[in-house]
Protein backbone atom coordinates (compact mmCIF):
# COMPACT_ATOMS: atom_id res chain seq x y z
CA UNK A 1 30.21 63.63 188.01
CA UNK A 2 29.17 66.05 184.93
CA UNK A 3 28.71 68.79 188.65
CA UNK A 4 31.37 67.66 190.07
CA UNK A 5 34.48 67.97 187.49
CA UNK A 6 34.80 71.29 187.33
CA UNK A 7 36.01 71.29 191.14
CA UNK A 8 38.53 69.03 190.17
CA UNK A 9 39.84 70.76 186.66
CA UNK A 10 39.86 73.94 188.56
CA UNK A 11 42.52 72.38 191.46
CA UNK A 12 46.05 73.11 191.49
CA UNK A 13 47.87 70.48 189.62
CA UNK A 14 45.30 68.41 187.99
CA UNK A 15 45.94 67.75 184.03
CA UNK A 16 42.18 66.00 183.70
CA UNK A 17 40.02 63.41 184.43
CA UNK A 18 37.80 60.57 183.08
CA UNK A 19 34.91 58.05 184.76
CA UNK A 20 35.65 54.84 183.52
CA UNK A 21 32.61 52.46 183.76
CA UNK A 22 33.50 48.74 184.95
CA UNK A 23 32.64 46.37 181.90
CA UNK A 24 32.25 43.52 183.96
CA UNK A 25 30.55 45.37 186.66
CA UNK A 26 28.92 47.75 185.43
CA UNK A 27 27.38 49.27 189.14
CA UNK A 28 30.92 50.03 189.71
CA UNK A 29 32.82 53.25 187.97
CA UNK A 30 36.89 54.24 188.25
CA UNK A 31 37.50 57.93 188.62
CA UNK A 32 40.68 58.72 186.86
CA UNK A 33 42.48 62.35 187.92
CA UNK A 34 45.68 62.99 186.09
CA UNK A 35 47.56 64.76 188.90
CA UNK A 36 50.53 67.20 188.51
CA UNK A 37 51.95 65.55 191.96
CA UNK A 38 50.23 63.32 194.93
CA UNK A 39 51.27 66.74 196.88
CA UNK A 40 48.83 68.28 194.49
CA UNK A 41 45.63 65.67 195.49
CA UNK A 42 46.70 64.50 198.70
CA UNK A 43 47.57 68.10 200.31
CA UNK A 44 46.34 70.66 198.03
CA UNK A 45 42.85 69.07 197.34
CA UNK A 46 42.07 67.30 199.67
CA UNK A 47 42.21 70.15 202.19
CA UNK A 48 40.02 72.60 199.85
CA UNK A 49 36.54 73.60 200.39
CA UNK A 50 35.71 71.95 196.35
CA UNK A 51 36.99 68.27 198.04
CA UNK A 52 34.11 68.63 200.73
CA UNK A 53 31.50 70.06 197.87
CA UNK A 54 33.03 66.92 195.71
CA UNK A 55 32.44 64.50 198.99
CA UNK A 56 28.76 65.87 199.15
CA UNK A 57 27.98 65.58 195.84
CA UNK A 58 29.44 61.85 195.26
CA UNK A 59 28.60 60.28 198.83
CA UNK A 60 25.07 58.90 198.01
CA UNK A 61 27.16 57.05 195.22
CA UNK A 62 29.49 55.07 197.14
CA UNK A 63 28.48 51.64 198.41
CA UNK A 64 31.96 51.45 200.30
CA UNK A 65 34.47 53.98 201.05
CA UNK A 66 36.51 54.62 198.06
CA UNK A 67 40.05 53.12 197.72
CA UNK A 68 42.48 56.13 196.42
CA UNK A 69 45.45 54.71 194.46
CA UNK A 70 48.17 56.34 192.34
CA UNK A 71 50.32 55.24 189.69
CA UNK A 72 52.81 56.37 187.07
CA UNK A 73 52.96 55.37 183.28
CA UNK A 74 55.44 53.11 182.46
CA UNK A 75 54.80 52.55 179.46
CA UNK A 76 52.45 54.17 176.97
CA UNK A 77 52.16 53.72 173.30
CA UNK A 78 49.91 54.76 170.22
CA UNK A 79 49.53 52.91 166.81
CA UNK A 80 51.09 54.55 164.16
């Protein structure tokens, strides 16, 4: 992923990422991309030359397809 970031911080519309590592699975990882709009992954991305470099780099690390999912803060809060 350490390769493989800068293809996505380089795309139109993306605000960052983390690789989250599943506590109670830890074979299994969640790619977070903060995305300006799903235009910006979906279209933009998706449909560039650094998704296929991306796809090369990450296939022989998926044990199923992945699932692609998008969501929206509702709520977000800090301690004082």
């Amino acid at each position: 992923m350490a390769e493989a970031a800068p293809l996505f911080l380089k795309a139109k519309g993306c605000h960052g990422l983390s690789l989250h590592r599943i506590v109670e699975d830890p074979t299994s990882y969640r790619l977070v991309v903060k995305w300006e709009t799903v235009e910006d992954q979906m279209v933009h991305f998706r449909n560039s030359a650094d998704f296929q470099k991306w796809r090369r780099l990450a296939a022989d690390y998926f044990r199923e397809a992945p699932r692609v999912t998008h969501s929206r803060a509702v709520l977000t809060r800090s301690p004082v």
